[in-house]
PDB file of N, CA and C in Angstrom:
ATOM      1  N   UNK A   1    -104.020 137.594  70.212  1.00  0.00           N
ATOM      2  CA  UNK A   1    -102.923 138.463  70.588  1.00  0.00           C
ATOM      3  C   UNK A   1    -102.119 137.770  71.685  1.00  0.00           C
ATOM      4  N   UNK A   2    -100.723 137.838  71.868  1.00  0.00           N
ATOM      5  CA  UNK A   2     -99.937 137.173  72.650  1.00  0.00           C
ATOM      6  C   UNK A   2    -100.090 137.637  73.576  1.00  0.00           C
ATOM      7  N   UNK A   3     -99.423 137.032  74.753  1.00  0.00           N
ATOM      8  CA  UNK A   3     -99.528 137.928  76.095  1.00  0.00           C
ATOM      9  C   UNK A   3     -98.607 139.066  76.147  1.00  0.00           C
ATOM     10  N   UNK A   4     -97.635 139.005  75.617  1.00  0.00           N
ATOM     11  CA  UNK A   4     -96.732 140.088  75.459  1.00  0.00           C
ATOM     12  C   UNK A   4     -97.238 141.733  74.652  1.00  0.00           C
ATOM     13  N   UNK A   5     -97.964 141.337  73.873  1.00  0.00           N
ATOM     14  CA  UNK A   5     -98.321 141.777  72.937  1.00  0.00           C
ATOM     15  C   UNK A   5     -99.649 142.586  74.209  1.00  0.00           C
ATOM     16  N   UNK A   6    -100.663 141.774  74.678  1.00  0.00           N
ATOM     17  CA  UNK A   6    -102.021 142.646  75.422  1.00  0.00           C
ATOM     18  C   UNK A   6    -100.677 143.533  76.427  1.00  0.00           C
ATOM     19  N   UNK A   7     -99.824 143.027  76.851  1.00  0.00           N
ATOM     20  CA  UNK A   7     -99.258 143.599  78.134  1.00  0.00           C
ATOM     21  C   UNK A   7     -98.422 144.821  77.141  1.00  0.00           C
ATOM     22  N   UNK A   8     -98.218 144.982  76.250  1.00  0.00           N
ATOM     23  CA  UNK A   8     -97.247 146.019  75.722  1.00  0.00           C
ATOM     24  C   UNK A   8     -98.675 147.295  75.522  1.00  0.00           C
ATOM     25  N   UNK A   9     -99.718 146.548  74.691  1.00  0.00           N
ATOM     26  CA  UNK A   9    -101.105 147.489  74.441  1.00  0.00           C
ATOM     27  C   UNK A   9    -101.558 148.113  75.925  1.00  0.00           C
ATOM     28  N   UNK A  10    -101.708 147.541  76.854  1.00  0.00           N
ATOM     29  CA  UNK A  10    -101.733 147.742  78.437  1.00  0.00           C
ATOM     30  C   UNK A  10    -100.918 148.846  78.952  1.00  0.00           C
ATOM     31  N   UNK A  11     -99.719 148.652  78.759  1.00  0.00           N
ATOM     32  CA  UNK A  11     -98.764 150.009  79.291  1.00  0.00           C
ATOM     33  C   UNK A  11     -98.809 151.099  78.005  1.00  0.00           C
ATOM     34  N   UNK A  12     -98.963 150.723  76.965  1.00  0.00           N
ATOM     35  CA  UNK A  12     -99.451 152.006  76.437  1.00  0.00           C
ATOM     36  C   UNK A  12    -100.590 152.849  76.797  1.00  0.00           C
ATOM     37  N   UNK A  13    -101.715 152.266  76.654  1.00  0.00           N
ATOM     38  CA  UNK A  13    -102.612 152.825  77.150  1.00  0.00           C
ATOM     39  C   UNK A  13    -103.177 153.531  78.745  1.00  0.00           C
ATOM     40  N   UNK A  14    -102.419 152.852  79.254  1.00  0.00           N
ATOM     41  CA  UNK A  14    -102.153 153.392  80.544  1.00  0.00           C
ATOM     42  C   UNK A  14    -101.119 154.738  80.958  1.00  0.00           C
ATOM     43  N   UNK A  15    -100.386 154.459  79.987  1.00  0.00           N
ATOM     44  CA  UNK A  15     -98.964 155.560  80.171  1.00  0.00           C
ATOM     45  C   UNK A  15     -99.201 156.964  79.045  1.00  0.00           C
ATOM     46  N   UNK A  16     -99.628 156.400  77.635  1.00  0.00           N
ATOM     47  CA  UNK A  16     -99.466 157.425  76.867  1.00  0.00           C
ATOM     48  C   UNK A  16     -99.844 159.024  77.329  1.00  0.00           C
ATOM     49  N   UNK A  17    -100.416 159.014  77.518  1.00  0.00           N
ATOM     50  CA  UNK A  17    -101.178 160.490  77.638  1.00  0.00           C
ATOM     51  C   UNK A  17    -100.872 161.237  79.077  1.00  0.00           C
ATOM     52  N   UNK A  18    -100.195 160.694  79.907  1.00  0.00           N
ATOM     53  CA  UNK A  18     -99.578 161.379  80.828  1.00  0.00           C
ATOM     54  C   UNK A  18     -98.346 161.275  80.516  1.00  0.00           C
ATOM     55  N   UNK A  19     -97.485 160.762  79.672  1.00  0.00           N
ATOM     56  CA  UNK A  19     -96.169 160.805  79.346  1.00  0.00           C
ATOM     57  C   UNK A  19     -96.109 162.204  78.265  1.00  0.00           C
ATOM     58  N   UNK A  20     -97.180 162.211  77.534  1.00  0.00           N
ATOM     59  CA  UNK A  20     -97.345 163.040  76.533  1.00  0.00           C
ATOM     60  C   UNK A  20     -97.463 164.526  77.550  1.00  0.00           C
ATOM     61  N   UNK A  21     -98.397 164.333  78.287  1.00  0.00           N
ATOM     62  CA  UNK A  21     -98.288 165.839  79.345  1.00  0.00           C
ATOM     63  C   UNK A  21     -97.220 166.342  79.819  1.00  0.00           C
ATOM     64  N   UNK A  22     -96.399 165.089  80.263  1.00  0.00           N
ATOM     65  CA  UNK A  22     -95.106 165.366  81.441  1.00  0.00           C
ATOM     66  C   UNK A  22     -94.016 165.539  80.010  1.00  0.00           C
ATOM     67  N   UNK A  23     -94.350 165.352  78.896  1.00  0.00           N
ATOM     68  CA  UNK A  23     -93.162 165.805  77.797  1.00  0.00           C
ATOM     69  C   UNK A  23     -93.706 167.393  77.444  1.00  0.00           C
ATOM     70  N   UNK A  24     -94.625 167.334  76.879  1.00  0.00           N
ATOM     71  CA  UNK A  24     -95.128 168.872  76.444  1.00  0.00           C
ATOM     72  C   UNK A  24     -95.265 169.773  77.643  1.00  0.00           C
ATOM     73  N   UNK A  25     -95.036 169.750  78.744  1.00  0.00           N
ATOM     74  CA  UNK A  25     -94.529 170.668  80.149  1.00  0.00           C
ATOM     75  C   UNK A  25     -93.762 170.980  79.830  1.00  0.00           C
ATOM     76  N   UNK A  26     -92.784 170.280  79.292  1.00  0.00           N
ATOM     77  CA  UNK A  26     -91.148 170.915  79.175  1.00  0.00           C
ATOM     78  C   UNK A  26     -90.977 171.304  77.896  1.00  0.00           C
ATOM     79  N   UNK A  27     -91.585 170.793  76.757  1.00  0.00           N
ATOM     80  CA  UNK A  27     -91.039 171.386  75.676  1.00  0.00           C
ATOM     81  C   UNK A  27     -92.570 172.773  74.991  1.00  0.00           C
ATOM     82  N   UNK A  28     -93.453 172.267  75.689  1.00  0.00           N
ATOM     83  CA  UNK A  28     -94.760 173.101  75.387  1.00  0.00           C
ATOM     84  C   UNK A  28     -94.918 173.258  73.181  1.00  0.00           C
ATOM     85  N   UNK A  29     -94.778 171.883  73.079  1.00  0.00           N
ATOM     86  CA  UNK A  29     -95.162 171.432  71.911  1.00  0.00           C
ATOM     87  C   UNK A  29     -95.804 170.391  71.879  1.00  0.00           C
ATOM     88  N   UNK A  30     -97.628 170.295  71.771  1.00  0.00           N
ATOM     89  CA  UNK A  30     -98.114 169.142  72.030  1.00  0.00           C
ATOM     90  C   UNK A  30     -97.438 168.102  70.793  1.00  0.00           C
ATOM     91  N   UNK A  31     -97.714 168.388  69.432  1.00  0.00           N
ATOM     92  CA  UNK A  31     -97.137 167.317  68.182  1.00  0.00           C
ATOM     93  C   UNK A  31     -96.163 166.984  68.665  1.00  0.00           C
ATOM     94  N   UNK A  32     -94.959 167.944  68.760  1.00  0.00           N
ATOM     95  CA  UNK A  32     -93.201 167.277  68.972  1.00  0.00           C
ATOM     96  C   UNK A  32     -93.360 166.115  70.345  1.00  0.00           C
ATOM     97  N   UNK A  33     -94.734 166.381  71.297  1.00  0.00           N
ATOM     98  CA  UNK A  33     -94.436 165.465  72.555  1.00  0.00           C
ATOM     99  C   UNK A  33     -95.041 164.760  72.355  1.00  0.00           C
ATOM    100  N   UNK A  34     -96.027 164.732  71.429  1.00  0.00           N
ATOM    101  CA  UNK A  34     -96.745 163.342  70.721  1.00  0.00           C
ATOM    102  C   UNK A  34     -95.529 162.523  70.051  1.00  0.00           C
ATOM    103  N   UNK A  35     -95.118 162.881  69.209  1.00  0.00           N
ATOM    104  CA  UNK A  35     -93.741 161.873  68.148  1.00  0.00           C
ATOM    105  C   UNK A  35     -93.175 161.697  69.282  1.00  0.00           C
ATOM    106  N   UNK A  36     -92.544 162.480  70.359  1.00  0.00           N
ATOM    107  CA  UNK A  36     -91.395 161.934  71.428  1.00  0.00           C
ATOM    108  C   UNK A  36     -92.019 160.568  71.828  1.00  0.00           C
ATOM    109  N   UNK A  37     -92.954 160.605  72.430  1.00  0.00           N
ATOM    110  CA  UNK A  37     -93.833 159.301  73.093  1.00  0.00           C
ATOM    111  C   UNK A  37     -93.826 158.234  72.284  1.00  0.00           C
ATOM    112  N   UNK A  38     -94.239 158.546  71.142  1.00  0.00           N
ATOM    113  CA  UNK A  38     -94.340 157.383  69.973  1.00  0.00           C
ATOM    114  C   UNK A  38     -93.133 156.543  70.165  1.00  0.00           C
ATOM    115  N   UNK A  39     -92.117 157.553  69.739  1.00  0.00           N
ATOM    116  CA  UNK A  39     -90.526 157.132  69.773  1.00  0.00           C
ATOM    117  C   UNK A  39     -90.282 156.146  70.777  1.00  0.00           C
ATOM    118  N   UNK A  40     -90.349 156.635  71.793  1.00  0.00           N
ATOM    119  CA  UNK A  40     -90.129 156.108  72.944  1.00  0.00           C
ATOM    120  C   UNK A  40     -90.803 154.803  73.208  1.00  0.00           C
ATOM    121  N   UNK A  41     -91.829 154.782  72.631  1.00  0.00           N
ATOM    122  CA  UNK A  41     -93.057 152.900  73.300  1.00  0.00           C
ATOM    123  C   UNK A  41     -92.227 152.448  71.680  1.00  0.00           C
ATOM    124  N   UNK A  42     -92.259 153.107  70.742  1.00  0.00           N
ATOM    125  CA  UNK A  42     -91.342 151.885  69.453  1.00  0.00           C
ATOM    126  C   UNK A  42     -89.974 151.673  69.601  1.00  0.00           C
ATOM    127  N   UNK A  43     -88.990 152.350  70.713  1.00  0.00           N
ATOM    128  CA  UNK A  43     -87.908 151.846  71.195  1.00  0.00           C
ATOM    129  C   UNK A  43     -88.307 151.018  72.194  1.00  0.00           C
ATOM    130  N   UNK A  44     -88.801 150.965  73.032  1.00  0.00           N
ATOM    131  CA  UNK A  44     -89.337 150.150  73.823  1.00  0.00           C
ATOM    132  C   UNK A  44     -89.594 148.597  73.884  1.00  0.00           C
ATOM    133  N   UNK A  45     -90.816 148.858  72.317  1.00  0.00           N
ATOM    134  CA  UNK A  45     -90.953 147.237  72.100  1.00  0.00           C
ATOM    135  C   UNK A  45     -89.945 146.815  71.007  1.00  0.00           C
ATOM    136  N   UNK A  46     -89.602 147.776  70.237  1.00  0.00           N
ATOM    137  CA  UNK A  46     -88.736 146.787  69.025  1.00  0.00           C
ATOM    138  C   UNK A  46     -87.260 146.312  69.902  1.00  0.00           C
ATOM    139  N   UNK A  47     -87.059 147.492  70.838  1.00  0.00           N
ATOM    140  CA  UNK A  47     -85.514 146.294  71.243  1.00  0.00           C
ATOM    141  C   UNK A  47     -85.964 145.770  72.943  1.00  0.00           C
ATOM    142  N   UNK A  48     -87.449 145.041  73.058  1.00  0.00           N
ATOM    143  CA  UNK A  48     -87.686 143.971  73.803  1.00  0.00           C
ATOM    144  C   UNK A  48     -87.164 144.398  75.090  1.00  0.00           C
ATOM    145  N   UNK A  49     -87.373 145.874  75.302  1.00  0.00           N
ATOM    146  CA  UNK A  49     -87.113 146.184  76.943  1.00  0.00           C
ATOM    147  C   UNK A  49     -87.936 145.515  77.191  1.00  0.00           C
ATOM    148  N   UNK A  50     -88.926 145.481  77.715  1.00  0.00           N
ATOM    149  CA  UNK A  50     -89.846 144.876  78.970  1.00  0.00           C
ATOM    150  C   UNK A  50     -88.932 143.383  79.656  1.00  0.00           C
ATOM    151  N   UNK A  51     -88.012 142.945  78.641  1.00  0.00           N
ATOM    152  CA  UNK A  51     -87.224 141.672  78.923  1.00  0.00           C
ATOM    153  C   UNK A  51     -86.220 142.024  79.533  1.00  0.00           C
ATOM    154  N   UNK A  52     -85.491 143.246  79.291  1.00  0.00           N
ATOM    155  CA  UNK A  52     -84.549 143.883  79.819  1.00  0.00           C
ATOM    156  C   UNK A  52     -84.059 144.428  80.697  1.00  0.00           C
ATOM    157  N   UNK A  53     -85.305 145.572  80.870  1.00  0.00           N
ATOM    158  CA  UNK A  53     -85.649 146.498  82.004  1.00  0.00           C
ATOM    159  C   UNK A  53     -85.702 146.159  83.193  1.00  0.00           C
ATOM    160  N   UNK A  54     -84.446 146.602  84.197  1.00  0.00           N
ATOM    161  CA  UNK A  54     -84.537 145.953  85.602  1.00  0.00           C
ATOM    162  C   UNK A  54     -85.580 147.171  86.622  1.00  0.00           C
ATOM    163  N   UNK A  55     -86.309 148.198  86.108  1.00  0.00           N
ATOM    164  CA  UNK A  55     -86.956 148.813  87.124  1.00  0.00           C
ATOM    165  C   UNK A  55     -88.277 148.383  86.447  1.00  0.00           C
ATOM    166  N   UNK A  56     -89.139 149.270  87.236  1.00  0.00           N
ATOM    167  CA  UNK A  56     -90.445 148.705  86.111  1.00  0.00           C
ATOM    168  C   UNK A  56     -90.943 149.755  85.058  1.00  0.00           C
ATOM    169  N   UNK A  57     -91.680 148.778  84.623  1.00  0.00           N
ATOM    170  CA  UNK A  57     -91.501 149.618  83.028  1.00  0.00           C
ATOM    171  C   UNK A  57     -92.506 151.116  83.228  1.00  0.00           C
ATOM    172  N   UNK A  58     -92.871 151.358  84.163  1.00  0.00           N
ATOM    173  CA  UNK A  58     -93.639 152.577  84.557  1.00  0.00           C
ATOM    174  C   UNK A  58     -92.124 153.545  84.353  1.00  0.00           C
ATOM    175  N   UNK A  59     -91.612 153.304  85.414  1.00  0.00           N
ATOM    176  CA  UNK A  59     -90.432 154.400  86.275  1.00  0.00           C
ATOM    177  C   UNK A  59     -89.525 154.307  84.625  1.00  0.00           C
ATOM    178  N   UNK A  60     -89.436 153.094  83.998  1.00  0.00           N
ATOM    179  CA  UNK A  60     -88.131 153.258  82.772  1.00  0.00           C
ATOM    180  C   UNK A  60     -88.835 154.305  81.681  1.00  0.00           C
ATOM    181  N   UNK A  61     -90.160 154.492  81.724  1.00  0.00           N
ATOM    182  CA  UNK A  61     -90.841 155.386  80.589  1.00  0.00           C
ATOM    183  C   UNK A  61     -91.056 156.209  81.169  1.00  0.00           C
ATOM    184  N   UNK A  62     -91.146 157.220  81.860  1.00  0.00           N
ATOM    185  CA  UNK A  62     -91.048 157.939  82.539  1.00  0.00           C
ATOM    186  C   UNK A  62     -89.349 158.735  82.896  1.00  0.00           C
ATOM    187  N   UNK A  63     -89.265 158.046  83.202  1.00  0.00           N
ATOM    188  CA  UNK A  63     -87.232 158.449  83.229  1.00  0.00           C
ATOM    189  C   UNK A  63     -86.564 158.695  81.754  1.00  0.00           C
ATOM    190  N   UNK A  64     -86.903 157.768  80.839  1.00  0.00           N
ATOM    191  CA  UNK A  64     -86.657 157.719  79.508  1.00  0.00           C
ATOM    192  C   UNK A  64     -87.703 159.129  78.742  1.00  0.00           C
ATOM    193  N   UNK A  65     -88.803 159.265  79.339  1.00  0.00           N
ATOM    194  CA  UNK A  65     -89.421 160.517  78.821  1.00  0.00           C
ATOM    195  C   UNK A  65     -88.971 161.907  79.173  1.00  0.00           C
ATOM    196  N   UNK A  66     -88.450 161.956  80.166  1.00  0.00           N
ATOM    197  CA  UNK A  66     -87.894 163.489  81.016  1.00  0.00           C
ATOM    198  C   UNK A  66     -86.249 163.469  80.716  1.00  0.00           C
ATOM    199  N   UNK A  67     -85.717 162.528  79.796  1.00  0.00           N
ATOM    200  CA  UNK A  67     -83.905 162.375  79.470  1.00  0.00           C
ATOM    201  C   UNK A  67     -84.192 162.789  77.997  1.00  0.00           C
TER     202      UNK A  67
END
């Protein structure tokens, strides 16, 4: 696995499931805040934020989860 690749598996696993909480707070649909999350880490890696992203990628998934 590339390094890009452990480091993308890394912030998922670290982030998912409190992103998933802090989405289903607000919409109080666990499924719909499951797919939101999904959405969100496959926009993420397919258009190569982590290269992009000038905050860190904590605060951009997080900000990007509550917009």
């Amino acid at each position: 696995m590339r390094k890009k690749e452990r480091e993308f598996k890394q912030l998922f696993i670290d982030h998912y499931e409190k992103l998933c909480a802090v989405v289903n707070k607000m919409i109080q649909d666990p499924h719909a805040s499951q797919d939101l999350i999904n959405d969100l880490f496959v926009h993420y890696w397919e258009n190569n934020l982590s290269e992009k992203v000038k905050v860190s990628p904590d605060a951009y998934l997080y900000r990007a989860a509550v917009n």
